[in-house]
N, C-alpha and C. Protein backbone atom coordinates (compact mmCIF):
# COMPACT_ATOMS: atom_id res chain seq x y z
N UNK A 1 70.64 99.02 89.84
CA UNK A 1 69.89 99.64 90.93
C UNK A 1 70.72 99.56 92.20
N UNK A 2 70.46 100.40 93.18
CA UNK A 2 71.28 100.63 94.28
C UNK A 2 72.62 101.40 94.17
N UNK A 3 73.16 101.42 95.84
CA UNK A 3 74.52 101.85 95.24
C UNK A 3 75.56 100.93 94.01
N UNK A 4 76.82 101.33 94.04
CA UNK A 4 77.97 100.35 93.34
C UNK A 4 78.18 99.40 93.93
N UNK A 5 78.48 99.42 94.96
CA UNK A 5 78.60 98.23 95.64
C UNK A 5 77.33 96.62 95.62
N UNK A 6 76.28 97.19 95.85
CA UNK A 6 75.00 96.30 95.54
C UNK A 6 74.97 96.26 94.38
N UNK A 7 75.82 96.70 93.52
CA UNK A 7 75.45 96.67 91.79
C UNK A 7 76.92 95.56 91.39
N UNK A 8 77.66 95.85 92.16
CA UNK A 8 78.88 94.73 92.00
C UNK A 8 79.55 95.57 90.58
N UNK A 9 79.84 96.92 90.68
CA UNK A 9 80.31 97.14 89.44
C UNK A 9 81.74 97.17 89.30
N UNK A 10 82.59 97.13 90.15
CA UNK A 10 83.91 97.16 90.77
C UNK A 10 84.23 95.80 90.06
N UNK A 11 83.68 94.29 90.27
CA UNK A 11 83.37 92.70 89.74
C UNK A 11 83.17 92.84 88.24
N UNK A 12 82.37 94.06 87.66
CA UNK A 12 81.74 93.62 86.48
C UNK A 12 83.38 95.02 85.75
N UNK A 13 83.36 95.53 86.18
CA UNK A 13 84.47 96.57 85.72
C UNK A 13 85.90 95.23 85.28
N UNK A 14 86.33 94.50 86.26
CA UNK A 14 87.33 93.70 86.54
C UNK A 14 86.95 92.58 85.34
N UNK A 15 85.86 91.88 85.07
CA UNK A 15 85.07 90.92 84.03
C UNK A 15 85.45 91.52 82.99
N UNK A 16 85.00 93.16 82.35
CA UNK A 16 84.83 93.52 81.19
C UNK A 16 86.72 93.65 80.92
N UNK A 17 87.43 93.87 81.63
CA UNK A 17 88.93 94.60 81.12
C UNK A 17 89.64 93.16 81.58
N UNK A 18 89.58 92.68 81.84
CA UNK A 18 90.06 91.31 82.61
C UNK A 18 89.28 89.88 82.00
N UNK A 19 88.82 89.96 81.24
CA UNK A 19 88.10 88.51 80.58
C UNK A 19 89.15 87.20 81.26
N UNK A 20 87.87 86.13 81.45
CA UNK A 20 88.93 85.07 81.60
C UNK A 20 89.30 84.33 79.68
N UNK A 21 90.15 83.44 79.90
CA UNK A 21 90.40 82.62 78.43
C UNK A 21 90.04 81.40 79.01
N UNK A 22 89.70 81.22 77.68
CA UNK A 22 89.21 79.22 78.09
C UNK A 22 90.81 78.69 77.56
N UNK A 23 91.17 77.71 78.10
CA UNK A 23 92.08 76.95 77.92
C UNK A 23 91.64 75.35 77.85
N UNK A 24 91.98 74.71 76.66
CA UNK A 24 91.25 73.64 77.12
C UNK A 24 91.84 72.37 77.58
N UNK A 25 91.15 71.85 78.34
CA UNK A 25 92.16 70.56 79.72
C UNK A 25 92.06 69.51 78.70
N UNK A 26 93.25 68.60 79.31
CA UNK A 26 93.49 67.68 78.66
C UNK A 26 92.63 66.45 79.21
N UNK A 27 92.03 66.97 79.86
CA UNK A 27 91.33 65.36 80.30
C UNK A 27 90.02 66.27 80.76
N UNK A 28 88.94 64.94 80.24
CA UNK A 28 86.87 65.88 80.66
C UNK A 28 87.07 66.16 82.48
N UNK A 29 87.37 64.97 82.56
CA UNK A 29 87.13 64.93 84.26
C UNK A 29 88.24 65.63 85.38
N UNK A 30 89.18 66.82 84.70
CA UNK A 30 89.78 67.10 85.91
C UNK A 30 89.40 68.27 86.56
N UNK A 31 89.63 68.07 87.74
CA UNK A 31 89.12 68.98 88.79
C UNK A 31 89.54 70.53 89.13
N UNK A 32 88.44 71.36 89.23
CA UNK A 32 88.92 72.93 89.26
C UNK A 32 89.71 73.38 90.42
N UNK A 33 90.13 74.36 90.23
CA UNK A 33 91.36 74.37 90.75
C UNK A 33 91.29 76.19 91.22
N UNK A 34 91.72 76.30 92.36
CA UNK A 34 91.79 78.37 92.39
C UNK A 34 92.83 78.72 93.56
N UNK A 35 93.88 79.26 93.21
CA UNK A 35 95.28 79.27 94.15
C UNK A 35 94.36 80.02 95.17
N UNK A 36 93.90 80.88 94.81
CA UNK A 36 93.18 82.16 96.23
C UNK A 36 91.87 82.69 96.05
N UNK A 37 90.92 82.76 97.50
CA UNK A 37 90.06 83.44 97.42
C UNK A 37 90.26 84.11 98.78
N UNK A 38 88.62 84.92 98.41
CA UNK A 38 88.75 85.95 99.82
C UNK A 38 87.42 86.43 100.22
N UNK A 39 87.00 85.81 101.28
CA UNK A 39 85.41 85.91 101.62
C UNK A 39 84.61 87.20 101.63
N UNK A 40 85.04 88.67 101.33
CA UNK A 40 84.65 89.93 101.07
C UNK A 40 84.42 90.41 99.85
N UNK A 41 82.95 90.78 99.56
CA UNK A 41 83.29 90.90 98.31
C UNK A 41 83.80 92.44 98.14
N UNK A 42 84.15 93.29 99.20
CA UNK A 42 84.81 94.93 99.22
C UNK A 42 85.87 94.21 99.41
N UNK A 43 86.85 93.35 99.57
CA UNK A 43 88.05 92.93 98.84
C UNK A 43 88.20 92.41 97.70
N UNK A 44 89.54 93.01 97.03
CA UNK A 44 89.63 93.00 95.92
C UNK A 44 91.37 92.37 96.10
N UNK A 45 91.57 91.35 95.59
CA UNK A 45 93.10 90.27 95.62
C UNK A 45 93.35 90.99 93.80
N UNK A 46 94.40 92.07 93.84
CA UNK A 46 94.88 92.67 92.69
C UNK A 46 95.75 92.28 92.27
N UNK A 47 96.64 91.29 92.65
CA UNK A 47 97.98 91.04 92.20
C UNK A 47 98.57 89.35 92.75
N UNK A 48 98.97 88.71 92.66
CA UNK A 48 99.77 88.02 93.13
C UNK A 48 101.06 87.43 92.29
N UNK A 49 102.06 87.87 92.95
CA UNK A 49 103.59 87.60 92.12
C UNK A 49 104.63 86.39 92.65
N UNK A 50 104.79 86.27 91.85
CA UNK A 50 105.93 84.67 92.49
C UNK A 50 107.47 85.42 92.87
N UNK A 51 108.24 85.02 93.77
CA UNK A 51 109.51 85.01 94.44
C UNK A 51 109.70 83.84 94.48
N UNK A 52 111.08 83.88 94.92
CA UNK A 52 111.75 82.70 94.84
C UNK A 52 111.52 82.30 95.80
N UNK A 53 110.56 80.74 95.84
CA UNK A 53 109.95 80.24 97.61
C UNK A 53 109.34 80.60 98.11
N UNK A 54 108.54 81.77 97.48
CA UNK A 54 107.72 82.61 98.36
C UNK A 54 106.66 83.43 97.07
N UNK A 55 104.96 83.85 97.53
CA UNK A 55 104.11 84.80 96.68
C UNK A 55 104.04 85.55 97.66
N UNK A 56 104.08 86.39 96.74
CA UNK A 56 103.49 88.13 97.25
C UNK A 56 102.16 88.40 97.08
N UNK A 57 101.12 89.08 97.77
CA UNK A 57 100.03 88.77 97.24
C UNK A 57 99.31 89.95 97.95
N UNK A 58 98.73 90.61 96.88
CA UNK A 58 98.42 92.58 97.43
C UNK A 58 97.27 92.36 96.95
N UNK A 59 96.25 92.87 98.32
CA UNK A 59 94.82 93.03 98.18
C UNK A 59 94.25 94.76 98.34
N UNK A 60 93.37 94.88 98.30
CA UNK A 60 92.35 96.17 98.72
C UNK A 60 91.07 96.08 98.86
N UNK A 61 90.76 97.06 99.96
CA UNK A 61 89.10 97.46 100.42
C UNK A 61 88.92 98.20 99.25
N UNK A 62 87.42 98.13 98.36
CA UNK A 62 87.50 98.85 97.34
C UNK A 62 85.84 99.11 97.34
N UNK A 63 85.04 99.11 98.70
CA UNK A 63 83.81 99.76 98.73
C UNK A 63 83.81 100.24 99.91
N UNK A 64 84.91 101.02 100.33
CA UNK A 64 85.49 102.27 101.77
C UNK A 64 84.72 102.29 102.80
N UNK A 65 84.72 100.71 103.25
CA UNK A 65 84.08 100.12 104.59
C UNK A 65 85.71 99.40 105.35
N UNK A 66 84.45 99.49 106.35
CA UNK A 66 85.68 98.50 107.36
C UNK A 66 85.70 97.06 107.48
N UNK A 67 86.64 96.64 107.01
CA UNK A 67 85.53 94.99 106.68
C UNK A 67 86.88 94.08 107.16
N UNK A 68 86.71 92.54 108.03
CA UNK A 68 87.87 91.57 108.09
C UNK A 68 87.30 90.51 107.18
N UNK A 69 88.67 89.64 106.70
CA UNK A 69 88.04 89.24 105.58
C UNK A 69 89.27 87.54 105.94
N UNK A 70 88.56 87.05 105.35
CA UNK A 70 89.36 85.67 104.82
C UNK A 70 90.28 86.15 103.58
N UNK A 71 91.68 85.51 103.76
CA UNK A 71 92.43 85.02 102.14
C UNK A 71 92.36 83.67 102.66
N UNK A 72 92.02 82.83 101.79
CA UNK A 72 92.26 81.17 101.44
C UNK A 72 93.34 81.06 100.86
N UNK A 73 94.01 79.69 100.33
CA UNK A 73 95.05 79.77 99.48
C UNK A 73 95.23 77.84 99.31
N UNK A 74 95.19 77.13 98.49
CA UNK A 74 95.52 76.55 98.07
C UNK A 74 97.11 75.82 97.99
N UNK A 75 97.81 77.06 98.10
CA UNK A 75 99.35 76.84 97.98
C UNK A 75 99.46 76.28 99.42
N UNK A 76 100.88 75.32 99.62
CA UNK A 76 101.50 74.93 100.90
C UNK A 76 102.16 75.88 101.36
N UNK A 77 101.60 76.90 102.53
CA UNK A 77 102.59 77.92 102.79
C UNK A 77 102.88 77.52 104.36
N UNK A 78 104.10 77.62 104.20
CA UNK A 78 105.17 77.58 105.81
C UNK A 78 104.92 79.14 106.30
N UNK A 79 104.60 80.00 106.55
CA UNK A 79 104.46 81.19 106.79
C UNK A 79 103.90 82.33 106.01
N UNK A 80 103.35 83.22 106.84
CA UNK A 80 102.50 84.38 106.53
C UNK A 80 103.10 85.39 107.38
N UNK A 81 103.38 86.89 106.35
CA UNK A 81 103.64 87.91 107.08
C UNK A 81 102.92 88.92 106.43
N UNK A 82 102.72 89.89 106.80
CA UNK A 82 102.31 91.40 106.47
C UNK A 82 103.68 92.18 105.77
N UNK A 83 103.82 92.52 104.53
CA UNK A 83 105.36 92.82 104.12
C UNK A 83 104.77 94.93 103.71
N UNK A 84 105.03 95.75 103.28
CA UNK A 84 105.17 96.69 102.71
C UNK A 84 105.10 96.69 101.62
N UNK A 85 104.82 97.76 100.59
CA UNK A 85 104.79 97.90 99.06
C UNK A 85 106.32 97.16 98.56
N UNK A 86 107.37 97.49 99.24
CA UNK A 86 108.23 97.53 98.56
C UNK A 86 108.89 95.80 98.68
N UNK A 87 107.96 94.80 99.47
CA UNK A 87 107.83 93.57 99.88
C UNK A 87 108.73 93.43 100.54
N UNK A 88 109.50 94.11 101.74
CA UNK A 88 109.82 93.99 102.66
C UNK A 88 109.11 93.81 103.98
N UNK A 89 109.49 92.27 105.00
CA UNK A 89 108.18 92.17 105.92
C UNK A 89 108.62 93.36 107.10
N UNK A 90 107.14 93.52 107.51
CA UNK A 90 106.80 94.41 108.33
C UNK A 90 106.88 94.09 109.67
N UNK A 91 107.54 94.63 110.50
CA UNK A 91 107.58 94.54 112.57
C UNK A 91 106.28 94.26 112.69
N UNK A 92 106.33 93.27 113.56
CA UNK A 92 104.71 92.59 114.30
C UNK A 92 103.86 92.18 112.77
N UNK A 93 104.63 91.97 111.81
CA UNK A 93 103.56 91.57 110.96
C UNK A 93 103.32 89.98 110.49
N UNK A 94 103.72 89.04 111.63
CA UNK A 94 103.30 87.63 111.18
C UNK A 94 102.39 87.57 111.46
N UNK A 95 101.68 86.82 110.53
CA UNK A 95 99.92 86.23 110.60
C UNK A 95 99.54 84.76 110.85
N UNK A 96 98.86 84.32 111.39
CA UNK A 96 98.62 82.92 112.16
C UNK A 96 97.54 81.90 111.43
N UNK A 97 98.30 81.29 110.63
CA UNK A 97 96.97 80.55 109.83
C UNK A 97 96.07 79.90 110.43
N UNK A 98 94.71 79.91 109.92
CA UNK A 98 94.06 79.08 110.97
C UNK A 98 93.44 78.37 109.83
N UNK A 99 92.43 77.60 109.95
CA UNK A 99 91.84 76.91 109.26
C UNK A 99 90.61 77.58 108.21
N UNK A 100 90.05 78.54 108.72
CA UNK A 100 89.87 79.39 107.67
C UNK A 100 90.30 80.14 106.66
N UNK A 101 91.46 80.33 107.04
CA UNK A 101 92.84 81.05 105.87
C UNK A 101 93.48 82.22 106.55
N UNK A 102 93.82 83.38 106.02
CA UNK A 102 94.75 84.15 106.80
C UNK A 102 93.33 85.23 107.28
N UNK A 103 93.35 85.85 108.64
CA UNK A 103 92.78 87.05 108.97
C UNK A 103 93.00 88.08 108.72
N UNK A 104 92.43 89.08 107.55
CA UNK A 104 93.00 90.17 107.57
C UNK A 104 92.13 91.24 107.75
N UNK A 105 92.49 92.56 108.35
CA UNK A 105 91.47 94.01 108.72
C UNK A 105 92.39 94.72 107.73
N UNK A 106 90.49 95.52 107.12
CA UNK A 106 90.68 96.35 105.93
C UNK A 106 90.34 97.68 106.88
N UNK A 107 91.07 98.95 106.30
CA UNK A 107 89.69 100.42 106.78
C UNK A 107 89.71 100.44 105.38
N UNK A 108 88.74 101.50 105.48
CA UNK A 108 88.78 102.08 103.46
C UNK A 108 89.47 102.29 103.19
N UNK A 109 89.54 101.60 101.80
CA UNK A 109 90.87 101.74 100.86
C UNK A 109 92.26 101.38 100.80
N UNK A 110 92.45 100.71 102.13
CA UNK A 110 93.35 99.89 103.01
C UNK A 110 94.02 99.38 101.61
N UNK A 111 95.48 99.31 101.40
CA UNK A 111 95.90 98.11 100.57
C UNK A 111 96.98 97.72 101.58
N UNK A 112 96.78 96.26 101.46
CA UNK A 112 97.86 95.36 102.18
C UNK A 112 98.54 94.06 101.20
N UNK A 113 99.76 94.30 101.56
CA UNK A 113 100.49 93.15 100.96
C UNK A 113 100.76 92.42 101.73
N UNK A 114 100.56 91.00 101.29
CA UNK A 114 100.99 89.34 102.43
C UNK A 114 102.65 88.54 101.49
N UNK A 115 103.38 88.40 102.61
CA UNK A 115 104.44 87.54 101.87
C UNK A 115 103.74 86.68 102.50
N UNK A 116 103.10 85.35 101.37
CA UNK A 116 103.08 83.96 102.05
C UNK A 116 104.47 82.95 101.23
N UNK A 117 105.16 82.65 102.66
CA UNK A 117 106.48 81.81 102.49
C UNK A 117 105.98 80.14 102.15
N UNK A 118 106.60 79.74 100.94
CA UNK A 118 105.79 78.52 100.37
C UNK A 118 106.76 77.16 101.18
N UNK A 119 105.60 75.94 101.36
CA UNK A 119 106.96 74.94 101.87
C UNK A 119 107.50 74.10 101.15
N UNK A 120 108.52 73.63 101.01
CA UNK A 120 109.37 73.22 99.83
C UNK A 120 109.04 71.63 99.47
């Protein structure tokens, strides 16, 4: 009921072709664990690739609103930039971590890629 978006079918599309696997831990009691999230649910975190010292990590607006959003991240990163498809960083594109995680502005359909530089 409702539109797609209130139906979360974009989430349930990603579930059905994307299953997670159980893997099973070596110990009952260890603690869960998630490199990235992102407080929108019209963001969509599609990719993240390892470099040497550094992830690449390409998101999208994917219910063609205007929305700012949290990335979290888990990883120790020494820097955040705004890079291009081709992961080259972008003029004026460093980002300022704050304690909520990185700030980012979507328009519709927006895809943006983040080099976050890891610290050693």
């Amino acid at each position: 009921a409702g539109s797609f978006q209130e139906a979360g079918v974009i989430q349930q599309a990603y579930n059905l072709n994307f299953p997670l696997h159980v893997v099973p831990a070596s110990c009952a009691q260890c603690p869960s664990w998630s490199a990235f999230s992102v407080s929108s649910p019209a963001i969509v975190l599609e990719t993240a690739e390892d470099r040497p010292e550094a992830v690449v990590v390409r998101l999208y607006e994917a219910h063609g609103s205007t929305v700012t959003a949290w990335l979290q991240t888990s990883l120790p990163i020494k820097e955040a930039m705004l890079c291009d498809l081709l992961e080259r960083p972008a003029a004026q594109g460093h980002l300022l971590m704050e304690q909520q995680g990185l700030r980012l502005s979507f328009t519709p359909f927006r895809v943006l890629s983040v080099l976050l530089v890891l610290k050693r």
